[in-house]
Protein backbone atom coordinates (compact mmCIF):
# COMPACT_ATOMS: atom_id res chain seq x y z
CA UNK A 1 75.89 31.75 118.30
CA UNK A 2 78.09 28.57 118.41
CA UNK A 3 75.37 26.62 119.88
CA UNK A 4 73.20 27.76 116.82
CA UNK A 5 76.31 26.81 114.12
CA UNK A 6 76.52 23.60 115.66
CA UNK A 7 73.06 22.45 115.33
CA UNK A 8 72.69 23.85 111.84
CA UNK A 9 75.52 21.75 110.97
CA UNK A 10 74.42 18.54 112.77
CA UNK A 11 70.59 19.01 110.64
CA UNK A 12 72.66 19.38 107.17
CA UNK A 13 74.10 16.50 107.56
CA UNK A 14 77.94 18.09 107.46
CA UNK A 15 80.46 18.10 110.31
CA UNK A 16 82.71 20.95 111.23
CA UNK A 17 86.67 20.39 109.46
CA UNK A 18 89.43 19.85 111.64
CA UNK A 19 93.04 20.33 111.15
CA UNK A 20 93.25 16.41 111.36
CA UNK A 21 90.84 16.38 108.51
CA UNK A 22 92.35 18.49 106.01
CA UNK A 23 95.56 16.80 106.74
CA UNK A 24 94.56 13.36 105.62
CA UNK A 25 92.53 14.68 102.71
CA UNK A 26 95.66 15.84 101.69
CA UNK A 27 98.03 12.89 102.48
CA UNK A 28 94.98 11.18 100.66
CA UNK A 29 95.61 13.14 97.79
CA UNK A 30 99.21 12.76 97.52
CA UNK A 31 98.90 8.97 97.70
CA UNK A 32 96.54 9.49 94.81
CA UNK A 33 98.96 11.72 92.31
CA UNK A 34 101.73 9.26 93.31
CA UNK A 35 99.54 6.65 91.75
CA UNK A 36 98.50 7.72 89.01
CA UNK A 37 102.35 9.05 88.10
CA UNK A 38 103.65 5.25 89.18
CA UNK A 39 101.21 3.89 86.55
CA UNK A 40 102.36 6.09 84.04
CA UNK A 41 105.88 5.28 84.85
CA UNK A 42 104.76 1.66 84.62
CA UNK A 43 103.12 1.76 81.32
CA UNK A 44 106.00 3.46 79.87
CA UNK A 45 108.35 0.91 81.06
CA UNK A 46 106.36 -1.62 79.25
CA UNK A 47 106.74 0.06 75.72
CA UNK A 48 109.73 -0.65 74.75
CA UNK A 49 111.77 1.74 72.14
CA UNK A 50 111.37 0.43 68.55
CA UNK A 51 115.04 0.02 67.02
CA UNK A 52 116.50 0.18 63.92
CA UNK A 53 118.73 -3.02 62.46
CA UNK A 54 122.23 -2.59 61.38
CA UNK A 55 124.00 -4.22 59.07
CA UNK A 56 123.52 -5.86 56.00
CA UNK A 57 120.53 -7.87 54.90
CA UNK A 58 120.26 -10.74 56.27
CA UNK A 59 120.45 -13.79 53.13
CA UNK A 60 117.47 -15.42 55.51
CA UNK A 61 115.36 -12.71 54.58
CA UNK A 62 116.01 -12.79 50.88
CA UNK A 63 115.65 -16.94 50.79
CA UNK A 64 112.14 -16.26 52.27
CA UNK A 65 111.23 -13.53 49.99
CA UNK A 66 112.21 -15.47 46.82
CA UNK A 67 110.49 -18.29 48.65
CA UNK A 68 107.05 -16.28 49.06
CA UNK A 69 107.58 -15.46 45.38
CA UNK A 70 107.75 -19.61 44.46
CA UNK A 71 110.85 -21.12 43.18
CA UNK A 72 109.63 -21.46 39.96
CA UNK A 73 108.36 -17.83 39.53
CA UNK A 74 112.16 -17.15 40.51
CA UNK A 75 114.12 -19.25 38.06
CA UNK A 76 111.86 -18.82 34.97
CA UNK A 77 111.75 -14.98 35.56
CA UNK A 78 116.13 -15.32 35.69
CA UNK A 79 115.68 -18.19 32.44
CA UNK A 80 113.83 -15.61 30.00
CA UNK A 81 115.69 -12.33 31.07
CA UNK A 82 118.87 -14.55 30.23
CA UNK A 83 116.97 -15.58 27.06
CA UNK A 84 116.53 -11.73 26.44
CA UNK A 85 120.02 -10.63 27.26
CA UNK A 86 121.47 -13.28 24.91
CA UNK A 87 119.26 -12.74 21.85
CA UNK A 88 120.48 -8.48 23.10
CA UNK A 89 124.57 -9.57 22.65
CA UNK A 90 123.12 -11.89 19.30
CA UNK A 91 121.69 -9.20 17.74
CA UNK A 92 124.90 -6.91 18.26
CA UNK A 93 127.12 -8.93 16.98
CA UNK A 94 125.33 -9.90 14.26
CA UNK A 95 125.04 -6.42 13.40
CA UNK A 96 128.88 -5.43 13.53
CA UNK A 97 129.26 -8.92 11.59
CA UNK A 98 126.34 -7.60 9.22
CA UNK A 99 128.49 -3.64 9.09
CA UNK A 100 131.93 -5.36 9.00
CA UNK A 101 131.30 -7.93 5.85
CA UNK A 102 133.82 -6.33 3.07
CA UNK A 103 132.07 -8.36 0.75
CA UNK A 104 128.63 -6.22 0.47
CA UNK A 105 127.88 -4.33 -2.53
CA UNK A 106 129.97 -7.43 -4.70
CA UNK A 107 128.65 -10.39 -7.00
CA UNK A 108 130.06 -13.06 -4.09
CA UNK A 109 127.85 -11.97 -0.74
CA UNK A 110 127.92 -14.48 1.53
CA UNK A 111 124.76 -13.84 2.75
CA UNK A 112 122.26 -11.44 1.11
CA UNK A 113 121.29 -8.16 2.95
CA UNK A 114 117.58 -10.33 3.41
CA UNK A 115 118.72 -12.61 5.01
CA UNK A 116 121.06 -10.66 7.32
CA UNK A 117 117.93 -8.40 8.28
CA UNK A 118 115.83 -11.62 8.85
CA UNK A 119 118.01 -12.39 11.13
CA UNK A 120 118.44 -9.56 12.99
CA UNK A 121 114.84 -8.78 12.66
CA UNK A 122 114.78 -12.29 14.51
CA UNK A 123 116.98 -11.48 17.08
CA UNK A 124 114.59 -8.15 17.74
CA UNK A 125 111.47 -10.78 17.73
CA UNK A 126 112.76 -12.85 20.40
CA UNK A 127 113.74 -10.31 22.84
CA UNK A 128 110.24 -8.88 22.87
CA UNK A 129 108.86 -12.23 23.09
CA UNK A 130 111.09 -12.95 25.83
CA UNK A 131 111.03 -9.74 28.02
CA UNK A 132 107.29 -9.96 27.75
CA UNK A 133 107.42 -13.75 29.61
CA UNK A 134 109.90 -12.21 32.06
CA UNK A 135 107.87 -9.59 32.90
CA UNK A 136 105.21 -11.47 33.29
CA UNK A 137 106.58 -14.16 35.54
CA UNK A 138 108.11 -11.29 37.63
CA UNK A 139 105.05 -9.66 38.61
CA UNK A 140 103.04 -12.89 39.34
CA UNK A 141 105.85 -13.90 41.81
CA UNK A 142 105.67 -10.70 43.44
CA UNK A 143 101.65 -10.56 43.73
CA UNK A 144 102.06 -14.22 45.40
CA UNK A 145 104.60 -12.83 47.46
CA UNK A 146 102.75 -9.89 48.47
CA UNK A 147 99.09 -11.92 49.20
CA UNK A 148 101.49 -14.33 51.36
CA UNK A 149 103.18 -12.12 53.00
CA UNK A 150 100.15 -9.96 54.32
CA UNK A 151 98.33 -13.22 55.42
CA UNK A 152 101.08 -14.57 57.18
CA UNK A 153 100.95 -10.96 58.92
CA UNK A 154 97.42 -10.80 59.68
CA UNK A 155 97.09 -14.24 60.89
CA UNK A 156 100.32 -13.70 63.23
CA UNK A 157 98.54 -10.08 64.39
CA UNK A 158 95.04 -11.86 65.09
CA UNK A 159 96.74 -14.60 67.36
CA UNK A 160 98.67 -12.26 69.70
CA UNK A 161 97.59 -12.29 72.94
CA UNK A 162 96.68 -9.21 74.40
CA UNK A 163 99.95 -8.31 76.89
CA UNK A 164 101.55 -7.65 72.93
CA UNK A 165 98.89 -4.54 72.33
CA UNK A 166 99.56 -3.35 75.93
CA UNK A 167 103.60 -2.94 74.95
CA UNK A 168 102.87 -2.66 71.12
CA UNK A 169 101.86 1.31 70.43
CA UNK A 170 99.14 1.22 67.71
CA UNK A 171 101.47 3.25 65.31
CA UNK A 172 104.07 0.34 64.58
CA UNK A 173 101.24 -2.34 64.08
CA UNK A 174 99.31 0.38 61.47
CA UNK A 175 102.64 0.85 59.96
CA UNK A 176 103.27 -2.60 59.27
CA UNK A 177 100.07 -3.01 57.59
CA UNK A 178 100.57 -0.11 55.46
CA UNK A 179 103.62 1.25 54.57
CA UNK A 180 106.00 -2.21 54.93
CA UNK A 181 103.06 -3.85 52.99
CA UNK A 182 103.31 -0.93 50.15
CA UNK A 183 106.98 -1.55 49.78
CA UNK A 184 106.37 -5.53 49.53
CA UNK A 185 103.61 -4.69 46.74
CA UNK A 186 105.28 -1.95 44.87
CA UNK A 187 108.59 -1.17 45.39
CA UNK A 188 110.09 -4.77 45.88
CA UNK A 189 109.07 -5.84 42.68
CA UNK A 190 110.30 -2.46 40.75
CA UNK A 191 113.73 -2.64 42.60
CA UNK A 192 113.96 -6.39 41.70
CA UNK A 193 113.46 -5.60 37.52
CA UNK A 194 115.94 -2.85 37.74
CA UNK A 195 118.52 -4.75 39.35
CA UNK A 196 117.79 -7.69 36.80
CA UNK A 197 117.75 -5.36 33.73
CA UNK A 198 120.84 -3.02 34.89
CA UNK A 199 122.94 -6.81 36.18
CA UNK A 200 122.48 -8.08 32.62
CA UNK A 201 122.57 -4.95 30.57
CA UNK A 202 125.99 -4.46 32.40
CA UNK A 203 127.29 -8.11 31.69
CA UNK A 204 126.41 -7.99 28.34
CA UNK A 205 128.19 -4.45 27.73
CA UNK A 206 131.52 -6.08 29.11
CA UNK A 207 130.97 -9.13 27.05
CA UNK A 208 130.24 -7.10 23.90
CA UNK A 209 133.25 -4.57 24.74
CA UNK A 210 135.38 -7.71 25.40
CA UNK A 211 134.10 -9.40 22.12
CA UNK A 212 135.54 -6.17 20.30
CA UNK A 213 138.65 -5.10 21.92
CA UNK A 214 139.77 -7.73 24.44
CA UNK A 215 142.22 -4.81 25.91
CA UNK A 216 139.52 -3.85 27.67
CA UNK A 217 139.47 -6.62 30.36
CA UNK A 218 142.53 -5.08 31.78
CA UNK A 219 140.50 -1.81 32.06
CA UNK A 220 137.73 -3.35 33.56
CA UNK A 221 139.18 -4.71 36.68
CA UNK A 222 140.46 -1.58 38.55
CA UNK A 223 136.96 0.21 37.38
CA UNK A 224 135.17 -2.90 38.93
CA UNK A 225 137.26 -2.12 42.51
CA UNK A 226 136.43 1.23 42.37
CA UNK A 227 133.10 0.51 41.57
CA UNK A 228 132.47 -1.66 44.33
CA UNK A 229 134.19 0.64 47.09
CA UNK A 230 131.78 3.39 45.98
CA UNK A 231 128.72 1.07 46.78
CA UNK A 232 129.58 -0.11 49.67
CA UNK A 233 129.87 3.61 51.16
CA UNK A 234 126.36 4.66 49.06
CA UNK A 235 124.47 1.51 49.77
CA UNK A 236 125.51 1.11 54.00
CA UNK A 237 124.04 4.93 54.05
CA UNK A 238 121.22 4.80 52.21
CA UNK A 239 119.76 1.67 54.07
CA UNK A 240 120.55 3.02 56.74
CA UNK A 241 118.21 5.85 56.13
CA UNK A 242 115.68 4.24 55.11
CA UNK A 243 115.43 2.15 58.02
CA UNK A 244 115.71 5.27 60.50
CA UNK A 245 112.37 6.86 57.99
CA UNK A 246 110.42 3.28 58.97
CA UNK A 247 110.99 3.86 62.74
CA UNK A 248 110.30 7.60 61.99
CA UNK A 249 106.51 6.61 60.42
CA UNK A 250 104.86 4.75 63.77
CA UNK A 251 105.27 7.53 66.67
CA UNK A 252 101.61 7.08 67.99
């Protein structure tokens, strides 16, 4: 019966399986899994974790984002809301010199109540005037900024060579491209009016208070201090957290 085994093997073509055999299959095997782990230990040595600045902003990034934006974008967009701001502190005092004349109502007005609502009427004209060229200036430097931006991106991505894709994960490049771009074209220029509106509407609150009841500089100072000790706390946290959500958006 062996004799018959035998020879049926030897015609199929198959040989009987020794211990030896099945003992470097397996080592064989082994080697193999240890491989194919080692290369997964390699490739995730190369991807290095993304991480998350700390700290303030550095001024270098600001210069170049006002730079993207053109100079002269910059300094006529501060020019007309300063424009806007004073014809804003004009028009108010004008209008408490306009309430406070004693001499309205009499035959000797020094001015008549046409001409004081000309005036303030003109006051009114030029801050629309104004806060339209502001506007306007604003959001052209931040659609050059944007378009510069994003090519200076794209051509940098393009020219990579490919050992940056092998340690890049596809996540953090798609990220870039989409939600750092949305905040360059969106939220920059938003966050930019506001501060611009709320710095000037501030300043010319103090400088009308001031105007008015000059006691109030001594108020002012400590409530500045304060002020200023509450922002630092808000501000460190809240960039913070927005730089964590950033890392947070490119996991792939």
């Amino acid at each position: 019966m062996f004799y018959f085994l035998m020879i049926f093997l030897c015609c199929s073509g198959l040989s009987p399986t020794t211990e030896d055999d099945q003992e470097q299959n397996l080592q064989q095997k082994l080697m193999t899994d240890d491989q194919i782990h080692g290369k997964k230990m390699e490739a995730s040595q190369l991807v290095q974790e993304e991480k998350a600045e700390r700290g303030n902003v550095r001024a270098s990034v600001i210069w170049e984002y006002i730079k993207s934006c053109t100079l002269t974008m910059g300094l006529l967009t501060l020019l007309f809301n300063i424009g806007y701001n004073a014809c804003a502190v004009a028009a108010n005092i004008w209008l408490a010199k306009w309430s406070s004349d004693e001499s309205i109502g009499s035959g000797n007005m020094s001015l008549t109540t046409g001409e004081y609502l000309g005036i303030y009427a003109a006051f009114g004209f030029g801050q629309i005037v104004l806060s339209l060229f502001a506007m306007f200036f604003l959001t052209l430097g931040g659609i050059l900024a944007a378009t510069l931006i994003h090519k200076r991106l794209l051509v940098n991505i393009l020219r990579l060579p490919m050992s940056f894709f092998d340690t890049t994960p596809s996540g953090r490049i798609l990220n870039r491209f989409s939600k750092d771009i949305y905040t360059i074209d969106e939220k920059i220029p938003s966050y930019t009016e506001d501060f611009i509106f709320t710095l000037f509407i501030v300043l010319d609150t103090i400088v009308v208070i001031s105007y008015a009841t000059p006691l109030f500089m001594v108020v002012i100072i400590p409530l500045t201090v304060l002020y200023l000790l509450i922002q630092r706390f808000y501000v460190a946290t809240s960039r913070q957290l927005k730089r964590l959500e950033s890392i947070s958006r490119s996991p792939i």
